[in-house]
N, C-alpha and C. Protein backbone atom coordinates (compact mmCIF):
# COMPACT_ATOMS: atom_id res chain seq x y z
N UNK A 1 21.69 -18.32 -64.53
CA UNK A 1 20.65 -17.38 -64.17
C UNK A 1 20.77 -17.10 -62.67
N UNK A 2 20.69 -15.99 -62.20
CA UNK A 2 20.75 -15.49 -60.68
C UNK A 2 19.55 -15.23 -60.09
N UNK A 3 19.38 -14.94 -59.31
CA UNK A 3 18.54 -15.16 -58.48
C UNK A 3 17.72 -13.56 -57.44
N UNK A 4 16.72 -13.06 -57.41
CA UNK A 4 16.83 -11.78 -56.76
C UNK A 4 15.97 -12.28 -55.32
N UNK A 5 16.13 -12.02 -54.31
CA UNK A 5 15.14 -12.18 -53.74
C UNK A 5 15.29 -11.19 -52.35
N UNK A 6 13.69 -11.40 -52.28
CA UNK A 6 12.90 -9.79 -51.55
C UNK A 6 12.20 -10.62 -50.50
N UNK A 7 12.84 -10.48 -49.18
CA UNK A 7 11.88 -10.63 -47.62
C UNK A 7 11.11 -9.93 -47.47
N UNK A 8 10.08 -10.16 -47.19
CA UNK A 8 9.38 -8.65 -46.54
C UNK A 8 8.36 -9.41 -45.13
N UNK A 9 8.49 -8.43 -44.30
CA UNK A 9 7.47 -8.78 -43.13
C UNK A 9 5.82 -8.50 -43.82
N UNK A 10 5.36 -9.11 -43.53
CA UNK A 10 3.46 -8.62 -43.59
C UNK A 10 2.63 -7.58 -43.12
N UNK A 11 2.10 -6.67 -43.73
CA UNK A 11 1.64 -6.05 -41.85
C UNK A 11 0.59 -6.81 -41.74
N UNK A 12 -0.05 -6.41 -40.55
CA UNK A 12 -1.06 -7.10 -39.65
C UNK A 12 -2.52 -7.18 -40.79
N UNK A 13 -2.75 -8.36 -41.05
CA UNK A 13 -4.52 -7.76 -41.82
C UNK A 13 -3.91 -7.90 -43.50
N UNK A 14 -3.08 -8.10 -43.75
CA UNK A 14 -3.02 -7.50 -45.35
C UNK A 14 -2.56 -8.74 -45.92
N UNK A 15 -2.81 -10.15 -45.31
CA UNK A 15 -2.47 -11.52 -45.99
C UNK A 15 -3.47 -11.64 -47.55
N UNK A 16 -5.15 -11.36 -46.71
CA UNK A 16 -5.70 -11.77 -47.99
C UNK A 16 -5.75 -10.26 -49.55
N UNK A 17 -5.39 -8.94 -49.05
CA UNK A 17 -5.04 -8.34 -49.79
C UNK A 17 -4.06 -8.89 -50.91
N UNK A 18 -3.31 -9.50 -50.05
CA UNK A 18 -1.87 -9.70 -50.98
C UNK A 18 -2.18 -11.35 -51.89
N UNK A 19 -3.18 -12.05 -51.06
CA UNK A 19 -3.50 -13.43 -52.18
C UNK A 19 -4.94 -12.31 -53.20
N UNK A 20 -5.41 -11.53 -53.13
CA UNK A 20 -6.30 -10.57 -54.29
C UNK A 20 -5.15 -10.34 -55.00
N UNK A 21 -4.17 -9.43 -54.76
CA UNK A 21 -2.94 -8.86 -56.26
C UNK A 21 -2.84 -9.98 -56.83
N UNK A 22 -1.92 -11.24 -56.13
CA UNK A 22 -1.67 -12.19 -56.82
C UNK A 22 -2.57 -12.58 -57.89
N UNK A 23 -4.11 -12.71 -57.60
CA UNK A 23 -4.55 -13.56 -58.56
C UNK A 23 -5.01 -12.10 -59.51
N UNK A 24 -4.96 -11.11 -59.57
CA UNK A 24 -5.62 -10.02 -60.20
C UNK A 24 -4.57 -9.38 -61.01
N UNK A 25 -2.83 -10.02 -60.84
CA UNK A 25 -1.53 -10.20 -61.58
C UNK A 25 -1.53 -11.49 -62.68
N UNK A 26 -2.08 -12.83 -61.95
CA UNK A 26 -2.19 -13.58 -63.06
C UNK A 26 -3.55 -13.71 -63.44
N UNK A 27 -4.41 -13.19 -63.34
CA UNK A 27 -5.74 -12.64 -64.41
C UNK A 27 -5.77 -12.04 -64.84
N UNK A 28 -6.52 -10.79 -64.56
CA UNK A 28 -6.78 -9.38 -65.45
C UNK A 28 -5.53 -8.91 -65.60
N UNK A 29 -4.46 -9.11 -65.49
CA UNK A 29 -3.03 -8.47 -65.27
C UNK A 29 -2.44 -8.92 -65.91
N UNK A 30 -2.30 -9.87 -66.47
CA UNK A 30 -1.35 -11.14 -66.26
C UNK A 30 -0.57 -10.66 -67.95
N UNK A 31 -1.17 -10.62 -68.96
CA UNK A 31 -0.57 -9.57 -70.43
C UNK A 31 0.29 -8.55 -69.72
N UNK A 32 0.03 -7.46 -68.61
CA UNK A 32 1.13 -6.74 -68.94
C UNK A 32 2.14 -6.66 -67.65
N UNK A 33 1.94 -8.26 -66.76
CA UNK A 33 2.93 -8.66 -66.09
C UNK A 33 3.97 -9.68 -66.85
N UNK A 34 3.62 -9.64 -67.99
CA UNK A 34 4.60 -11.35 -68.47
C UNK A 34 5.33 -9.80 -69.33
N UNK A 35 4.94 -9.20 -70.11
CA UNK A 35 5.42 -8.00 -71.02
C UNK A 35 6.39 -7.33 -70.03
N UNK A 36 5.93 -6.92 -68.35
CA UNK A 36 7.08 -6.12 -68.07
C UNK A 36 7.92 -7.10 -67.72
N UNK A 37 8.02 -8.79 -67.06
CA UNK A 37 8.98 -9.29 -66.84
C UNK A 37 9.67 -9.20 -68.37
N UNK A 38 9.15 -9.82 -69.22
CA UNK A 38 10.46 -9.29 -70.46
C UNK A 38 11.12 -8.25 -70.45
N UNK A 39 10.42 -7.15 -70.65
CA UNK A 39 11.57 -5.77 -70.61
C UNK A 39 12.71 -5.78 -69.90
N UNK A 40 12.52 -6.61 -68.28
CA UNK A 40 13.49 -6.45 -67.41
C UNK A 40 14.40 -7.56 -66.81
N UNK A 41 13.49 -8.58 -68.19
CA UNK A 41 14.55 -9.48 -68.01
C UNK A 41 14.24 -10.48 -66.82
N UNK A 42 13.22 -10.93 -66.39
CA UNK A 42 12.49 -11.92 -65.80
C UNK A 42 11.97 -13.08 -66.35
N UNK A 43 12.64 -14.19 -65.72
CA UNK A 43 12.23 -15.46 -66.67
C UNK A 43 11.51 -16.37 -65.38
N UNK A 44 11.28 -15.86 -64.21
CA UNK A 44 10.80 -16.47 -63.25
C UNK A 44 10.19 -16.00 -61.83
N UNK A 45 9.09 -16.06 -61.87
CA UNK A 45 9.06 -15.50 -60.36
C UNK A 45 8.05 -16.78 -59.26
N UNK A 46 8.31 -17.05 -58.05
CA UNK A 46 7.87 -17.53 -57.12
C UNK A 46 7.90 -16.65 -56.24
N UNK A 47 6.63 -16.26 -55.33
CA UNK A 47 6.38 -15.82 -54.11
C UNK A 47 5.82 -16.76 -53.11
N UNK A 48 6.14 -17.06 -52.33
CA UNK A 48 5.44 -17.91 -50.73
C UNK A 48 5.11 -16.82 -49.71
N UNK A 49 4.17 -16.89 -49.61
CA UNK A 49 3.64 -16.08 -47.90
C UNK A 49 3.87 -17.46 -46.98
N UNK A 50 4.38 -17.22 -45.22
CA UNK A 50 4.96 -18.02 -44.64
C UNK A 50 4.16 -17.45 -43.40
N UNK A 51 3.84 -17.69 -42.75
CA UNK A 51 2.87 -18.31 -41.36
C UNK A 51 4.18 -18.23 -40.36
N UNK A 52 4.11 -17.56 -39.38
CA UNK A 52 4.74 -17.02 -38.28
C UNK A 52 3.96 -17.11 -37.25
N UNK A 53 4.34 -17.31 -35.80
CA UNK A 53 3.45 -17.59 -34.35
C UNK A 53 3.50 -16.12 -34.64
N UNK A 54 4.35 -15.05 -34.86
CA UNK A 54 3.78 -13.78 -34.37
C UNK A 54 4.04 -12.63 -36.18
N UNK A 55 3.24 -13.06 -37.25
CA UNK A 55 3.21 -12.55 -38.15
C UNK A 55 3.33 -13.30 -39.60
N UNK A 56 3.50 -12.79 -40.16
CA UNK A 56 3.93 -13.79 -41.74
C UNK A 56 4.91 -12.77 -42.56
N UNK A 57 5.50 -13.83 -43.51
CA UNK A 57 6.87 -12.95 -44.23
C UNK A 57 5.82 -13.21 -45.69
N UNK A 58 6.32 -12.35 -46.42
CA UNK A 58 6.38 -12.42 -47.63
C UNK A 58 7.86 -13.03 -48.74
N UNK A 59 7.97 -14.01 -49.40
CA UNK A 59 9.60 -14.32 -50.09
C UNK A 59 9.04 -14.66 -51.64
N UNK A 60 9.98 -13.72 -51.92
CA UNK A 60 9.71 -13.61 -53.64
C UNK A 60 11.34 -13.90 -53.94
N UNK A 61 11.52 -14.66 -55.08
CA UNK A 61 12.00 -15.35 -55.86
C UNK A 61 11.99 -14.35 -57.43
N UNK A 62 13.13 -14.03 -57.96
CA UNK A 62 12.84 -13.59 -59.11
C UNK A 62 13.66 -14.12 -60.14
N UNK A 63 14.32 -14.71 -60.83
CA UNK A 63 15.37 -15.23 -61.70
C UNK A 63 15.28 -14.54 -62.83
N UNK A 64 16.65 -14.15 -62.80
CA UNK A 64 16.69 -12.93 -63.92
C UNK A 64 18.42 -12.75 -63.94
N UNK A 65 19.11 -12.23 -65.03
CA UNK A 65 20.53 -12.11 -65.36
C UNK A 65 21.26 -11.37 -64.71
N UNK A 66 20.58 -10.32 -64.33
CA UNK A 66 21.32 -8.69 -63.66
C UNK A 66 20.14 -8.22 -62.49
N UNK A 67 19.97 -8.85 -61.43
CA UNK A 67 19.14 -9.07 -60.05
C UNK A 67 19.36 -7.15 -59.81
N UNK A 68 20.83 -6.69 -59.70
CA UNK A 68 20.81 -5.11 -59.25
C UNK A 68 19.57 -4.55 -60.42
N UNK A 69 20.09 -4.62 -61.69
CA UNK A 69 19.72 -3.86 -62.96
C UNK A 69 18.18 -4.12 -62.74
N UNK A 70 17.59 -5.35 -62.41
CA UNK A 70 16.13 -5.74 -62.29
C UNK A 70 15.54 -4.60 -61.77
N UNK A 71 15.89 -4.94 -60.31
CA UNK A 71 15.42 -4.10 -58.62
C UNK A 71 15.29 -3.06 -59.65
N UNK A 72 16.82 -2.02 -59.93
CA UNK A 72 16.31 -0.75 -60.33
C UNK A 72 15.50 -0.45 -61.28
N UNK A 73 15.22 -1.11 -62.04
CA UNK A 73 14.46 -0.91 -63.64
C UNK A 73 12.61 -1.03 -62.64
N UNK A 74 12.66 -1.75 -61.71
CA UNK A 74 11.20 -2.33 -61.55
C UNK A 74 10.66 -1.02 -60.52
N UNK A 75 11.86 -0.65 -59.97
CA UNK A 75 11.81 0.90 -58.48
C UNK A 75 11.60 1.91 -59.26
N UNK A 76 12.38 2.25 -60.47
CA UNK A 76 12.18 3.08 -61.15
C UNK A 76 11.77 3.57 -62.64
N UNK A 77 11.12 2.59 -63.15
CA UNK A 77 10.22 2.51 -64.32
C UNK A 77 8.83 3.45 -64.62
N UNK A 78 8.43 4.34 -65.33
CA UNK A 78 7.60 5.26 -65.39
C UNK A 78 6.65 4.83 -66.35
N UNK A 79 6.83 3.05 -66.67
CA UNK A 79 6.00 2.35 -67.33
C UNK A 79 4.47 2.18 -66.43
N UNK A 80 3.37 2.23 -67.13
CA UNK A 80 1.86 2.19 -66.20
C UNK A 80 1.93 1.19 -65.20
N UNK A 81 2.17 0.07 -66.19
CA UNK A 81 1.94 -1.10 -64.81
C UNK A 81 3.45 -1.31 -63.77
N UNK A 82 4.14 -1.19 -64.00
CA UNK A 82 5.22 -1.07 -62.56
C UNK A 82 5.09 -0.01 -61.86
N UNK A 83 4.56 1.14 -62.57
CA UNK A 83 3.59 2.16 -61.33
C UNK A 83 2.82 1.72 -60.75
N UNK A 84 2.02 0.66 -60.99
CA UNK A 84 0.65 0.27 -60.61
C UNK A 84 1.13 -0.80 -59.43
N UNK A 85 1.89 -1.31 -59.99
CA UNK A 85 2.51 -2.43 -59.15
C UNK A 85 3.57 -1.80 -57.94
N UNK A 86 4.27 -0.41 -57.61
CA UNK A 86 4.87 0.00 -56.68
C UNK A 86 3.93 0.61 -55.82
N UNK A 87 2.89 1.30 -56.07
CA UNK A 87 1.82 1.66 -55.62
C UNK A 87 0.76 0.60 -54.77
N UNK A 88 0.66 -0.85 -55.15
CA UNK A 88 0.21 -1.50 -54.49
C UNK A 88 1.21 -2.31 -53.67
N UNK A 89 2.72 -2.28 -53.85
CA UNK A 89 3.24 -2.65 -52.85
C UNK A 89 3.19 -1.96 -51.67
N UNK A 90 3.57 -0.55 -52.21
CA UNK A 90 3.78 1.13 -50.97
C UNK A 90 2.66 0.65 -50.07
N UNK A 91 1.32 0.33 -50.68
CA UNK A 91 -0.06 -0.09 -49.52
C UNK A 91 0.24 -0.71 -48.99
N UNK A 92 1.04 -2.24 -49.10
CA UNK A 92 0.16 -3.14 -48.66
C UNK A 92 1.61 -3.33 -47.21
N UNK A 93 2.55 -2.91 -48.22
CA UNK A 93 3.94 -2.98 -46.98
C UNK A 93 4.40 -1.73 -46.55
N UNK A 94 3.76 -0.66 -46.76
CA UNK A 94 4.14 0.64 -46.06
C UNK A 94 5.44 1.31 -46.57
N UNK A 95 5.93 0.49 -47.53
CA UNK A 95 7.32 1.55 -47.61
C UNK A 95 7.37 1.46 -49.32
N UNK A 96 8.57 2.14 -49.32
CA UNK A 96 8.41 2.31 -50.77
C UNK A 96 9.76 1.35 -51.29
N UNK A 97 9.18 0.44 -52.79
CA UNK A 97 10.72 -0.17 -53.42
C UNK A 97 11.70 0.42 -53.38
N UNK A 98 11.54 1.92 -53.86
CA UNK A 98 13.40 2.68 -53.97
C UNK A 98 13.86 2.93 -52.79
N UNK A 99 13.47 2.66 -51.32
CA UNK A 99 14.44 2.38 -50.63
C UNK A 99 15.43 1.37 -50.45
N UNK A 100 15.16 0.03 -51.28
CA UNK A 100 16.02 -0.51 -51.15
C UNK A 100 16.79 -0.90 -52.43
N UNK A 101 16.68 0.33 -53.21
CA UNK A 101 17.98 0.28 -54.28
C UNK A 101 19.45 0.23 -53.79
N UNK A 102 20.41 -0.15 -54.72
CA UNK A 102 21.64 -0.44 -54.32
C UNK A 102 22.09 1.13 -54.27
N UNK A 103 23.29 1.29 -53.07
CA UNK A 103 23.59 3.07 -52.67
C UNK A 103 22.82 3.11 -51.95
N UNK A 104 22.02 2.53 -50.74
CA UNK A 104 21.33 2.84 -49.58
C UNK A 104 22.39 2.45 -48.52
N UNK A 105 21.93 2.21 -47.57
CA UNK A 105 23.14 1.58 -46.30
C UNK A 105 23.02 0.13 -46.27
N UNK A 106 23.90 -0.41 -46.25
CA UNK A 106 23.80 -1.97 -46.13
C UNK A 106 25.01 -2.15 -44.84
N UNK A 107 24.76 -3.17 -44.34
CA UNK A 107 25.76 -3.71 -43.07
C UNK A 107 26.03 -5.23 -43.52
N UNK A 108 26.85 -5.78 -44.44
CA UNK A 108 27.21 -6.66 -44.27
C UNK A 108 27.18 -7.26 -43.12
N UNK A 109 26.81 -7.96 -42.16
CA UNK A 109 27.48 -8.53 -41.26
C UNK A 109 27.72 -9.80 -40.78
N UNK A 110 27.90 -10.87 -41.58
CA UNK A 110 28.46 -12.44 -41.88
C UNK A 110 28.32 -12.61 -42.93
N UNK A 111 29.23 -13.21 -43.79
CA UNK A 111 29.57 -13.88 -44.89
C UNK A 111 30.02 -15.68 -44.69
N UNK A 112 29.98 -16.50 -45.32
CA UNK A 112 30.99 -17.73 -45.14
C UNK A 112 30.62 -18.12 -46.30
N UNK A 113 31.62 -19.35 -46.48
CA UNK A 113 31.84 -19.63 -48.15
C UNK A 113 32.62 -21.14 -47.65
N UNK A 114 32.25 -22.38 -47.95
CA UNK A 114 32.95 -23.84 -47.42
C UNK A 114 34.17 -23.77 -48.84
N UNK A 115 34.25 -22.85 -50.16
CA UNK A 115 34.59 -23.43 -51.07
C UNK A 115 36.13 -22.35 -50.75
N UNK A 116 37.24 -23.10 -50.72
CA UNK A 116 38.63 -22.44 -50.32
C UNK A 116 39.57 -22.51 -51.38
């Protein structure tokens, strides 16, 4: 199983917004968040919010077979609740998921690997 995972900076003010989705994903939500991780093939998710002297990150964890195929199915799904759910990301982090579909600009810039 592979692994997807999504950094995101915080903006300023929107920590306890983002602990409300959470619990309003596994409450009132929570039926047609376990339904869309099936469709797309999600058998796991962990998020940590992380405490910064000058901000906090957001790190989500997703485990799933095809991490590209995920991203795009979840950016571009015209299903209610992954609308519902890109829409409250667009708020809370200002930008939108399909910018960072695969075919955007990426800069590699370090790789290493100990295994030769």
């Amino acid at each position: 199983m592979a692994q997807l995972q999504i950094v995101c900076t915080l903006r300023p003010g929107t920590q306890e917004r983002w602990r409300r989705l959470a619990q309003e994903v596994a409450g009132s939500r929570r039926e047609q968040f376990e339904a869309s991780c099936q469709q797309v093939g999600i058998t796991q998710v962990r998020i940590w919010m992380v405490q910064l002297q000058r901000g906090e990150l957001l790190l989500m964890t997703l485990h799933t077979q095809e991490p590209q195929q995920t991203l795009a199915e979840l950016a571009t799904s015209a299903r209610p609740f992954e609308r519902w759910l890109r829409e409250q990301f667009q708020l809370l982090l200002g930008w939108n998921l399909q910018e960072v579909l695969p075919g955007q600009h990426h800069d590699l810039i370090f790789t290493w690997s100990g295994e030769e």
